[in-house]
Protein backbone atom coordinates (compact mmCIF):
# COMPACT_ATOMS: atom_id res chain seq x y z
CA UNK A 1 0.42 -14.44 -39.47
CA UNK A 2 3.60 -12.59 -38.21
CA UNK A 3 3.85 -12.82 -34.54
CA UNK A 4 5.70 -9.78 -32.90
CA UNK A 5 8.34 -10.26 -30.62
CA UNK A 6 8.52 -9.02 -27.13
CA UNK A 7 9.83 -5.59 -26.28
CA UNK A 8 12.99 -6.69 -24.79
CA UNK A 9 13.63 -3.43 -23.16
CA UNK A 10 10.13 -3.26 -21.88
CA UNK A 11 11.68 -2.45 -18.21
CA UNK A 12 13.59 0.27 -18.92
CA UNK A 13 9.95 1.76 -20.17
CA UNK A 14 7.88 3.89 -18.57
CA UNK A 15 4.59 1.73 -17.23
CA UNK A 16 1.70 2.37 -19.29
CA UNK A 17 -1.29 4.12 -17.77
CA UNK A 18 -3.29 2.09 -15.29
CA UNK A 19 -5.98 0.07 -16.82
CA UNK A 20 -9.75 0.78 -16.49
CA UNK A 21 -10.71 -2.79 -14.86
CA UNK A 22 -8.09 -1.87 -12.51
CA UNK A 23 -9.99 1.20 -11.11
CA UNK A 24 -12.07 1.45 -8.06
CA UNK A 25 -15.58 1.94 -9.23
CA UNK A 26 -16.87 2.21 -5.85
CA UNK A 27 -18.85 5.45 -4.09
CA UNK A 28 -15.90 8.42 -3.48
CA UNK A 29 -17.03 8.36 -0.21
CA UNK A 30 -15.06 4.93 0.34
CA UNK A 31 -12.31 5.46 2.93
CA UNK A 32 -8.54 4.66 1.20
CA UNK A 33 -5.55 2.78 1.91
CA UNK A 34 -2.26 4.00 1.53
CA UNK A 35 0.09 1.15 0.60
CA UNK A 36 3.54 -0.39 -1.46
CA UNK A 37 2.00 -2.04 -4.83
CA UNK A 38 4.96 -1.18 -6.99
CA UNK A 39 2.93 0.78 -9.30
CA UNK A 40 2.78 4.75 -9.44
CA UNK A 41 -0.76 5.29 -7.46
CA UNK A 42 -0.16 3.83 -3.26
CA UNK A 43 -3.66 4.82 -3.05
CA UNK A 44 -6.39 1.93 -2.85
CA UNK A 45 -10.00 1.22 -1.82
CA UNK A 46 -9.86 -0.01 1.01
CA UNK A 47 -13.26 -2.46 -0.53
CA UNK A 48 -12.00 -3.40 -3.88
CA UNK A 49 -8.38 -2.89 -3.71
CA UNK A 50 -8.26 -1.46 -6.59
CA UNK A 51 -6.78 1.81 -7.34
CA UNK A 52 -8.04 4.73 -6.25
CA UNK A 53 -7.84 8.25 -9.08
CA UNK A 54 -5.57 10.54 -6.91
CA UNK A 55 -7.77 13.17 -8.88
CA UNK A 56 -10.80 12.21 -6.39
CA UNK A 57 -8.89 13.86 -3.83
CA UNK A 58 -8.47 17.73 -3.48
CA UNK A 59 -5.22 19.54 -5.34
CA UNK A 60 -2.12 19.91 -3.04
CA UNK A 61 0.81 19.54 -5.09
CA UNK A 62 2.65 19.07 -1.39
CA UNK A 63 0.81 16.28 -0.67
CA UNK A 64 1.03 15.05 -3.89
CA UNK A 65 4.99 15.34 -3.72
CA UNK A 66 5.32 14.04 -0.05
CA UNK A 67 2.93 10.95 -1.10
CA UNK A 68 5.22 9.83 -4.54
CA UNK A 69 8.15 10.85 -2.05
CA UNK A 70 6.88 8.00 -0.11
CA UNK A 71 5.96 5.39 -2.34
CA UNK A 72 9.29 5.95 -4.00
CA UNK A 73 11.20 5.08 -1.00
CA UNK A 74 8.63 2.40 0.12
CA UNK A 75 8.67 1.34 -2.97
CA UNK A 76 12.61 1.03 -3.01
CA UNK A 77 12.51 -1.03 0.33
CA UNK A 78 9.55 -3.57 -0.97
CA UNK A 79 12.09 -4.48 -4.07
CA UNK A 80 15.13 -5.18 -1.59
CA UNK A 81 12.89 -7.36 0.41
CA UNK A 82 11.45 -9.06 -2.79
CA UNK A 83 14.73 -9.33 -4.50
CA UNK A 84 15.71 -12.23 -1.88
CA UNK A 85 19.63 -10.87 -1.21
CA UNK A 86 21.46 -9.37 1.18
CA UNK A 87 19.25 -6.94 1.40
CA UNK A 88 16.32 -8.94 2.09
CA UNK A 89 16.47 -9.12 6.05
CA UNK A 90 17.35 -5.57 6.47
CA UNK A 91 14.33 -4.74 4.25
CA UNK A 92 11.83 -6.58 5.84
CA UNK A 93 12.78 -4.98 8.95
CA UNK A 94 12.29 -2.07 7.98
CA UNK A 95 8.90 -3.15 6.62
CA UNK A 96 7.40 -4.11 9.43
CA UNK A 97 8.84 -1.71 12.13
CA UNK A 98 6.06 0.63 12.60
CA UNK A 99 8.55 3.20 14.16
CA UNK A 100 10.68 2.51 10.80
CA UNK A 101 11.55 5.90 8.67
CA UNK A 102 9.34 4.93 5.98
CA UNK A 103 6.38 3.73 8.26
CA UNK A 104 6.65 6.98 10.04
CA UNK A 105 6.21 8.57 7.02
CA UNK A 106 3.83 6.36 5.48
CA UNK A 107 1.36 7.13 9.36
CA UNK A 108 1.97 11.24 8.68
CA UNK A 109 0.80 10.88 5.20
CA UNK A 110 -2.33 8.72 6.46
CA UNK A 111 -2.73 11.64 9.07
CA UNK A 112 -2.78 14.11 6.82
CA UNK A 113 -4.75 12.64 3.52
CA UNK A 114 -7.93 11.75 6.53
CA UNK A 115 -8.41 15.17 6.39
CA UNK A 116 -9.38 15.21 2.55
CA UNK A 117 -10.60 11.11 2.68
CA UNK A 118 -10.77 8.70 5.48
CA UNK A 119 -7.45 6.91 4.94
CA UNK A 120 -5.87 3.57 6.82
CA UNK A 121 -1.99 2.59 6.32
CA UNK A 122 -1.25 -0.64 4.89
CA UNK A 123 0.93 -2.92 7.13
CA UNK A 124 3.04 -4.85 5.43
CA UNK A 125 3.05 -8.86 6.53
CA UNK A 126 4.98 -11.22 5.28
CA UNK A 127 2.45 -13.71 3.59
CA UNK A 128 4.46 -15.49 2.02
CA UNK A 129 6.87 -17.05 4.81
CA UNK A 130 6.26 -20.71 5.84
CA UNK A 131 3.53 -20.91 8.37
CA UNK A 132 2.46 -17.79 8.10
CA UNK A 133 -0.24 -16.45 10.54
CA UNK A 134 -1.87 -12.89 10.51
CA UNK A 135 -1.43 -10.55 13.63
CA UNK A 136 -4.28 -9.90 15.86
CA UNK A 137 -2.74 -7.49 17.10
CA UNK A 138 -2.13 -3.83 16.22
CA UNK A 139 2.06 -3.48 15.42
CA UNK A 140 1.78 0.69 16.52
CA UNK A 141 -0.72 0.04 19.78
CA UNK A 142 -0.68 -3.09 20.62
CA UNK A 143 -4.55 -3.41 20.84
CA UNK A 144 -6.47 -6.41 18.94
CA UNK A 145 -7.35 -5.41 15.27
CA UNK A 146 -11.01 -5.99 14.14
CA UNK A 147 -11.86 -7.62 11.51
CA UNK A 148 -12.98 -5.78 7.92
CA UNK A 149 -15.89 -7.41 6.47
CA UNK A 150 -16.35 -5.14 3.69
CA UNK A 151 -13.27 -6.13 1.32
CA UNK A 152 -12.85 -8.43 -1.33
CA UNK A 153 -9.89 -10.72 1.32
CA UNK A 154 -10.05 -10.62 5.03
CA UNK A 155 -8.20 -7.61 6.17
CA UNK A 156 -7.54 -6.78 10.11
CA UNK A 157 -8.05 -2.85 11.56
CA UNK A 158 -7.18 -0.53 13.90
CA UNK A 159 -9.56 2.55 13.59
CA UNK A 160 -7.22 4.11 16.50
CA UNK A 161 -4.04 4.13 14.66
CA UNK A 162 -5.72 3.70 11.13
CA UNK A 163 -3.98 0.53 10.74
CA UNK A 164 -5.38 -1.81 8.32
CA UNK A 165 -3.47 -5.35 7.40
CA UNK A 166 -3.97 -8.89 5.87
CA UNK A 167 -6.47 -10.86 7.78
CA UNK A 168 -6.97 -14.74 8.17
């Protein structure tokens, strides 16, 4: 049997569509989260994690343009951090500074897709850093998040800002 070799230029290809198992199957009425996964869709059930069809929420080609505006960007900022250079501290900065360009951004577009679908912004933590310890409390208000017992991982909230993070 001939085995084929890997695509070598497999990077420089577009990313094939998403996957079925890696769909949210769960009622429409879920609420979303908008957040960085470094795949074309930001938009995930805030239960499953999975993605959510952008199709479930009503036409607006704005919307639709200012959200892959945002992920693009976002997205641009998670691979500095991830990359580990010079870029990396800079990045992460930006990551977690809720009054941050792309946060800012990333809170309007929450704002303004909870009037189609309750949505919560994903706040980016640093998980992987030695010792690591969620935050209790919320990065925009300052009040304690709540835990979110629904998911499939502990995840903190803040239904005033519509904050939602990595829990412990």
């Amino acid at each position: 049997m001939l085995m084929s070799k890997p695509d070598p230029y497999f990077k420089l290809r577009p990313s094939p569509e998403t996957p079925e198992d890696e769909i949210c199957k769960c009622a429409e009425d879920k609420p979303v989260k908008l957040m960085g996964a470094l795949g074309c869709n930001p938009l995930h059930c805030i239960d499953c994690n999975l993605e959510v069809f952008p199709e479930s929420l009503p036409r607006d080609q704005i919307l639709v343009d200012a959200i892959a505006s945002w992920r693009r960007t976002y997205d641009a900022i998670d691979w500095l951090w991830l990359e580990s250079g010079e870029y990396e501290a800079w990045a992460k900065d930006q990551l977690v500074d809720m009054t941050s360009p792309v946060n800012q951004r990333g809170m309007a577009l929450c704002e303004e897709l909870s009037l189609l679908r309750k949505c919560y912004y994903w706040y980016f933590q640093d998980d992987t850093a030695e010792g690591f310890k969620p935050i209790t409390l919320c990065p925009a208000c300052q009040q304690t998040l709540k835990a979110y017992g629904d998911g499939i991982f502990p995840q903190l909230i803040c239904e005033e800002c519509r904050i939602i993070t990595i829990g412990a």
